[in-house]
Protein backbone atom coordinates (compact mmCIF):
# COMPACT_ATOMS: atom_id res chain seq x y z
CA UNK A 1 0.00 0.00 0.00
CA UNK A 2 2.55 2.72 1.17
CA UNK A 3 4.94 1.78 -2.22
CA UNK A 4 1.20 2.00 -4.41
CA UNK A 5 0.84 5.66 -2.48
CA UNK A 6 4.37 6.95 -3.25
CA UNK A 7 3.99 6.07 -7.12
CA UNK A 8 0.69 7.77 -7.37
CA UNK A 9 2.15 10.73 -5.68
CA UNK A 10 4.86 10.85 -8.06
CA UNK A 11 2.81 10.23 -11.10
CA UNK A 12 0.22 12.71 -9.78
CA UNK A 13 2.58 15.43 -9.56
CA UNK A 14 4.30 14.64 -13.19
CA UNK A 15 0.47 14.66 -14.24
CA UNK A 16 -0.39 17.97 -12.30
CA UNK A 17 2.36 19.78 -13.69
CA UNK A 18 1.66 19.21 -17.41
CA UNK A 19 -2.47 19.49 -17.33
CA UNK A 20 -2.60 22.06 -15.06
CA UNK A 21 -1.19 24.39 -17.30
CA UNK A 22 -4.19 24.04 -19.55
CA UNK A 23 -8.02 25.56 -18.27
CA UNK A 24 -11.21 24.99 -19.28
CA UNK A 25 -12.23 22.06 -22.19
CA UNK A 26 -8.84 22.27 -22.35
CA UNK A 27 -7.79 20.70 -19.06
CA UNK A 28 -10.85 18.53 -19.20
CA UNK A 29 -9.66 16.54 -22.83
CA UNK A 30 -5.90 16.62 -21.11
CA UNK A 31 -7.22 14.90 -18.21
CA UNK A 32 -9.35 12.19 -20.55
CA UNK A 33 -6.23 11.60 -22.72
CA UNK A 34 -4.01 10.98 -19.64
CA UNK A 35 -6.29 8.72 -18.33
CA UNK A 36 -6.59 6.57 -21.68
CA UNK A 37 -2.96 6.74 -21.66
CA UNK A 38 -2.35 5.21 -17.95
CA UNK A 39 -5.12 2.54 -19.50
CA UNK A 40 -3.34 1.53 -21.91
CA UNK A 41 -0.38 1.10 -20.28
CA UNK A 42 -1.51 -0.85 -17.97
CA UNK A 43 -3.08 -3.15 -20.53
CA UNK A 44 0.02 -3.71 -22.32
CA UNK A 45 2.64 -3.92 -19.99
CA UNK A 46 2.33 -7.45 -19.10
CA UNK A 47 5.80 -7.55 -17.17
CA UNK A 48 4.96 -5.16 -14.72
CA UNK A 49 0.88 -5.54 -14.34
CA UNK A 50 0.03 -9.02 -16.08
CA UNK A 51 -2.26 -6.90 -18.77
CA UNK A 52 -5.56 -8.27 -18.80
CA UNK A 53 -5.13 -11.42 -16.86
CA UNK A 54 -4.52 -8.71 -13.82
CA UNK A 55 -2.50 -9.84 -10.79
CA UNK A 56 -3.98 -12.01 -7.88
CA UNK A 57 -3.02 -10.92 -4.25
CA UNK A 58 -4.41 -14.25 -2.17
CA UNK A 59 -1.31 -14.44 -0.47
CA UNK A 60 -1.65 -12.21 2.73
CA UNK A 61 0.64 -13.24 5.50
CA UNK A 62 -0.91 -12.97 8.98
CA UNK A 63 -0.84 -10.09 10.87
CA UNK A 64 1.13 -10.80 14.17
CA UNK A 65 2.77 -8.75 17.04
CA UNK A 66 5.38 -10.35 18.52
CA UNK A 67 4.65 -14.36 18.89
CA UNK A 68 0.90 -13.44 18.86
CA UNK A 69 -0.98 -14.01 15.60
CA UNK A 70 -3.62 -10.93 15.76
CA UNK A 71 -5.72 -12.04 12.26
CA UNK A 72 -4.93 -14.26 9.72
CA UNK A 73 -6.92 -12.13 7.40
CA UNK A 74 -9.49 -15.62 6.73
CA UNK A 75 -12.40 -13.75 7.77
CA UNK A 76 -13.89 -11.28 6.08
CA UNK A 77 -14.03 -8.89 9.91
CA UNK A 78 -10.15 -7.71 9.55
CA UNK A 79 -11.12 -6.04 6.39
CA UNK A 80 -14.42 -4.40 7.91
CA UNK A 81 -12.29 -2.57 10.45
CA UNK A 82 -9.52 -2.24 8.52
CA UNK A 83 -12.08 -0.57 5.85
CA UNK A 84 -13.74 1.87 9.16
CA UNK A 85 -10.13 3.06 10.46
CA UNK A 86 -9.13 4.17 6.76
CA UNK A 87 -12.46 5.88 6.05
CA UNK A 88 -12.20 7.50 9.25
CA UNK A 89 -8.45 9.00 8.67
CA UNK A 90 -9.82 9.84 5.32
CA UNK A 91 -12.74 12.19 6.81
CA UNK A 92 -10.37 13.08 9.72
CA UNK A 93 -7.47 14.12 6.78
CA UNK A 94 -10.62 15.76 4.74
CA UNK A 95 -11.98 17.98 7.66
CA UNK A 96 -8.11 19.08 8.64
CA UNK A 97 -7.56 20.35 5.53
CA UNK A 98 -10.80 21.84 5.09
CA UNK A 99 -10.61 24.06 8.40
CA UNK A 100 -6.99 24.94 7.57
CA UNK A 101 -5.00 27.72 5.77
CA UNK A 102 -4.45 25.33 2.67
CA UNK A 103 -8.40 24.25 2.14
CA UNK A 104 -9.13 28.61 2.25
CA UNK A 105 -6.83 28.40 -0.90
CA UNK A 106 -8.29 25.52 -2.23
CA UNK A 107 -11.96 27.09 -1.69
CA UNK A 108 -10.38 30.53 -3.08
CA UNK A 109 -8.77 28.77 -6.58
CA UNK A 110 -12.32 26.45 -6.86
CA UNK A 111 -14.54 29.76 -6.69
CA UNK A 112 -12.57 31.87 -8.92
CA UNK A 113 -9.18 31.01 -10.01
CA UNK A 114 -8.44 34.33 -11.22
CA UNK A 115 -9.38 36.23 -7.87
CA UNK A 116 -6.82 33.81 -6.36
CA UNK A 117 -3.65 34.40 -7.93
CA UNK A 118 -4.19 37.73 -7.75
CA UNK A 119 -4.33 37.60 -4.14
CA UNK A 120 -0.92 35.94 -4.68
CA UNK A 121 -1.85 31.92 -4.28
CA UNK A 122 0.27 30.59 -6.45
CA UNK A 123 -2.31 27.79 -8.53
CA UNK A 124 0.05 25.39 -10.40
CA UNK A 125 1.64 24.68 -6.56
CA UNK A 126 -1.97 24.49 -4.90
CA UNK A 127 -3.48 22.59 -7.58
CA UNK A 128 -0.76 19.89 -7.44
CA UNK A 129 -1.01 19.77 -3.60
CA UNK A 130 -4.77 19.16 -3.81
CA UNK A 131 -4.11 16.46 -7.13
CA UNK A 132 -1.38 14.61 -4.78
CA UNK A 133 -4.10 14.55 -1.77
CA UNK A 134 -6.85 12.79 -3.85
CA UNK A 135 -3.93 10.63 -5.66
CA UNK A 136 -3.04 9.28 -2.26
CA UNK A 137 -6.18 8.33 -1.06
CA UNK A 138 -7.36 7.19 -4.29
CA UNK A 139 -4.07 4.64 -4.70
CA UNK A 140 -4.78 3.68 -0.72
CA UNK A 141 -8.40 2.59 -1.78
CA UNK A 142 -7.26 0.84 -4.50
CA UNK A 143 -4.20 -1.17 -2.97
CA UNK A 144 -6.96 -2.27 0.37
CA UNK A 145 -10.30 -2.93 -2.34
CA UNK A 146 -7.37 -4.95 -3.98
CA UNK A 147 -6.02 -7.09 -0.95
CA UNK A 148 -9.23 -7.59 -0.22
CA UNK A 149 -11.11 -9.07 -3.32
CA UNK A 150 -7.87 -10.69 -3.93
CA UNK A 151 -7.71 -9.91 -8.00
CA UNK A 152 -6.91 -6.59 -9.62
CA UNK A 153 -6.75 -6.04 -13.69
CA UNK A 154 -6.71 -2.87 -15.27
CA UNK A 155 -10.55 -2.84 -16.76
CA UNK A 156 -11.32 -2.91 -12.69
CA UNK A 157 -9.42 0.27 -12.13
CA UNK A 158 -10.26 2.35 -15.61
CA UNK A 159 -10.69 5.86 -14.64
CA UNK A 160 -14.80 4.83 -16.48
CA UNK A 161 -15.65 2.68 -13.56
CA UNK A 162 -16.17 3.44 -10.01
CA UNK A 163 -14.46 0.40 -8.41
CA UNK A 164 -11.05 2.02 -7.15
CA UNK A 165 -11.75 5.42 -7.17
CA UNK A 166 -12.61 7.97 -4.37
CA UNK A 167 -11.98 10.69 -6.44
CA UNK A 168 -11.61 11.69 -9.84
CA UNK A 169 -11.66 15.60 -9.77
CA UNK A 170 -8.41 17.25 -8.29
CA UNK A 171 -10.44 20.88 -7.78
CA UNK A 172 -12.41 18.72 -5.31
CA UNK A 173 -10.02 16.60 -3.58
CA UNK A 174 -10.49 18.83 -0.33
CA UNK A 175 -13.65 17.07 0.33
CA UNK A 176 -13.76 13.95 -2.53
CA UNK A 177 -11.91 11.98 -0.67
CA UNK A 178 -14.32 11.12 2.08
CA UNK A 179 -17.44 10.89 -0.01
CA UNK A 180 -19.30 7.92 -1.43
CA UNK A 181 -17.12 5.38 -2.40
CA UNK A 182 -15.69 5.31 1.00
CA UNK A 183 -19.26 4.24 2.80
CA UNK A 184 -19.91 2.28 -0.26
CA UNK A 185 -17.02 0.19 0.61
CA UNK A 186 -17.34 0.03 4.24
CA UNK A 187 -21.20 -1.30 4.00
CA UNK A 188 -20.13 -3.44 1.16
CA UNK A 189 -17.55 -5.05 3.11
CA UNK A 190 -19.19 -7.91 5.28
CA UNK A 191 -21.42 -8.93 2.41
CA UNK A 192 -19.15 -9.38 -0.88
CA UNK A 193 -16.04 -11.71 0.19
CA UNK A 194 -17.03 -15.88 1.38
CA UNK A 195 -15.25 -16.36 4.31
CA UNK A 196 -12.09 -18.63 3.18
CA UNK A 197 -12.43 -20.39 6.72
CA UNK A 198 -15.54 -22.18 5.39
């Protein structure tokens, strides 16, 4: 999960820095061609993601602390609470950032972009702060909805379906992150997985 976080930050911010250049329709066709881009990549480069056969991730060793074996991760409950505690950092991350100086500037560049930089926020930075937020959380839903179905392919995660994504839209990534998709999970949790004990 944390390695799956660091490349999405480092993607987002090579991403942020090219289509945030552009405004408008502009931005908004940048953004589709990237994604189609990542797509296909992922499709074809079987080395590093298995293309469309996707990778399997069955193989979770058991959680211990010290000589103590906490979960073995066979039941479907580890998940559940693994699934609360990251939903609640998420809205605990969301409402920090909200009520601080940096979600004012996010608020300021989402109302009027223009107004803002010429109060002196500086956009490109801001813009690829906010892109790098939603990036993280986005690759941390991704990497724990992937452990936990056990299977990930690249058709699951395309930027047109829902499955891995908390957030799609950098301009809202002060609040995206703890919307939706988050509760979805969490109350989908208990239901989807057969318990590998049985």
């Amino acid at each position: 999960m944390i390695a799956g976080i660091i490349v999405a930050l480092v993607v987002s911010l090579i991403i942020g820095s090219i289509c945030f250049r552009l405004r408008g329709p502009y931005f908004v066709l940048a953004s589709i061609a990237v994604a189609e881009i990542m797509r296909l990549c992922a499709m074809n480069l079987k080395n590093l993601t298995n293309g469309a056969e996707g990778i399997l991730a069955t193989d979770i060793p058991p959680f211990t602390l010290g000589e103590t074996v906490i979960t073995d991760f066979l039941s479907k409950v580890p998940f559940y609470y693994i699934g609360l505690v990251i939903a609640i950092l998420t809205i605990a991350v969301t409402y920090l950032v909200q009520h601080s100086k940096l979600g004012y500037y996010f608020q300021a560049i989402r109302e009027d972009q223009d107004a803002a930089h010429s109060l002196g926020i500086n956009l490109s930075i801001y813009k690829n702060i906010a892109l790098a937020i939603s990036a993280a959380f986005t690759s941390l839903a991704g990497s724990f909805y992937a452990i936990y179905i056990g299977f990930i392919d690249p058709p699951r995660c395309s930027p047109w379906t829902s499955r891995c994504r908390s957030s799609s839209s950098a301009s809202s990534a002060a609040s995206a992150p703890s919307g939706g998709r988050w509760w979805d999970l969490w109350c989908w949790f208990p239901c989807r997985r057969p318990c590998a004990a049985t």
